[in-house]
Protein backbone atom coordinates (compact mmCIF):
# COMPACT_ATOMS: atom_id res chain seq x y z
CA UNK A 1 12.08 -9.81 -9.90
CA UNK A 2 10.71 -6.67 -8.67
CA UNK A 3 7.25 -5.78 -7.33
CA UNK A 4 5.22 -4.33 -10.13
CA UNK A 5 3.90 -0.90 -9.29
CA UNK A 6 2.35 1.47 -11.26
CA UNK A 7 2.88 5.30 -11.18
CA UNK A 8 0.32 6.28 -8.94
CA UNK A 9 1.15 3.91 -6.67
CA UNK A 10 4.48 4.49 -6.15
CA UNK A 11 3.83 8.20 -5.71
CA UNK A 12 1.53 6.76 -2.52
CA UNK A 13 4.06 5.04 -1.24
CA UNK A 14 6.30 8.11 -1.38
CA UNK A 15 4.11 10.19 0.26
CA UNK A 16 3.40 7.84 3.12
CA UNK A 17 6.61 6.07 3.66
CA UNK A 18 10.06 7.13 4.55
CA UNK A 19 11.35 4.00 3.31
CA UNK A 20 9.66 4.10 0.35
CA UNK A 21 12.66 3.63 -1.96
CA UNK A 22 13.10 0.38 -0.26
CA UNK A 23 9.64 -0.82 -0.53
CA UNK A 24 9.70 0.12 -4.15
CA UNK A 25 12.51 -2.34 -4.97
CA UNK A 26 11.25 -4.91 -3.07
CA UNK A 27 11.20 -8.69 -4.59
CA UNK A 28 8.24 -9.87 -2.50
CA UNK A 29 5.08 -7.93 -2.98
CA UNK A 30 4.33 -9.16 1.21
CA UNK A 31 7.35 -6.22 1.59
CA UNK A 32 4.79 -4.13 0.71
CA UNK A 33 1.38 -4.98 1.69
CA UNK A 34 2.26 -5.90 5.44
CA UNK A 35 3.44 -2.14 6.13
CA UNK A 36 0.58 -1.19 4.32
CA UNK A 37 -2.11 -3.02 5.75
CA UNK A 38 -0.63 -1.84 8.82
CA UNK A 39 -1.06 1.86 8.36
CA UNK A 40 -4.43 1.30 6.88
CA UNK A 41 -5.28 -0.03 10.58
CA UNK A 42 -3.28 2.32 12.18
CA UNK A 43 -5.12 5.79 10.17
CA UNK A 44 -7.81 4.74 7.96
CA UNK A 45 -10.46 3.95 9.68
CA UNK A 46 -13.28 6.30 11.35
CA UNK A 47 -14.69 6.36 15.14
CA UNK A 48 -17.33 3.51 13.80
CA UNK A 49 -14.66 1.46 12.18
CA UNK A 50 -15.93 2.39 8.33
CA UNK A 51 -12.66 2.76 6.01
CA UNK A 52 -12.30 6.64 5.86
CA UNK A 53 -11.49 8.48 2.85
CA UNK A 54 -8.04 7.97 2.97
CA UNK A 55 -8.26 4.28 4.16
CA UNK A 56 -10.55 3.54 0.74
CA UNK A 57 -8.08 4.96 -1.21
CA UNK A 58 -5.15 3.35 0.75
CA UNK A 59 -6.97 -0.30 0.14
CA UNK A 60 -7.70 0.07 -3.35
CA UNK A 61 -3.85 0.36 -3.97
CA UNK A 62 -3.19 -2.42 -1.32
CA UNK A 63 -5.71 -4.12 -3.70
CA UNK A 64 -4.23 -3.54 -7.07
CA UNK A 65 -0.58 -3.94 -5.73
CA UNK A 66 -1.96 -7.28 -4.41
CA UNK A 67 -3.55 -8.61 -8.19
CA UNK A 68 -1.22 -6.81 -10.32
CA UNK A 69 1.33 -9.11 -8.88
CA UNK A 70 -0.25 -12.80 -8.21
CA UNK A 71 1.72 -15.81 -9.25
């Protein structure tokens, strides 16, 4: 079974992803949220470590992605 996404956050992924077609028909929701949590390290955080605007916005979809899809 596929990940369940909603519209918004599948246009995220598209716009920060080149493989976004693949994440979006992932089976396992970890396909997802590992790349993500990665680039939320890698760009959204600030000089003092605070989430920046894009990094809060980033982690509220990790977020939902995450409990939109527990088991």
């Amino acid at each position: 079974m596929m990940v369940k996404l909603r519209e918004h956050e599948i246009k995220f992924l598209k716009e920060n992803f080149k493989n976004a077609d693949a994440l979006i028909q992932s089976e396992k929701v970890n396909d997802i949220l590992d790349p993500l949590d990665e680039l939320i390290v890698y760009q959204g955080f600030d000089e003092d470590y605070d989430l920046n605007e894009w990094g809060q916005k980033a982690q509220k979809i990790y977020d939902d992605i995450f409990y939109n899809n527990e088991e």
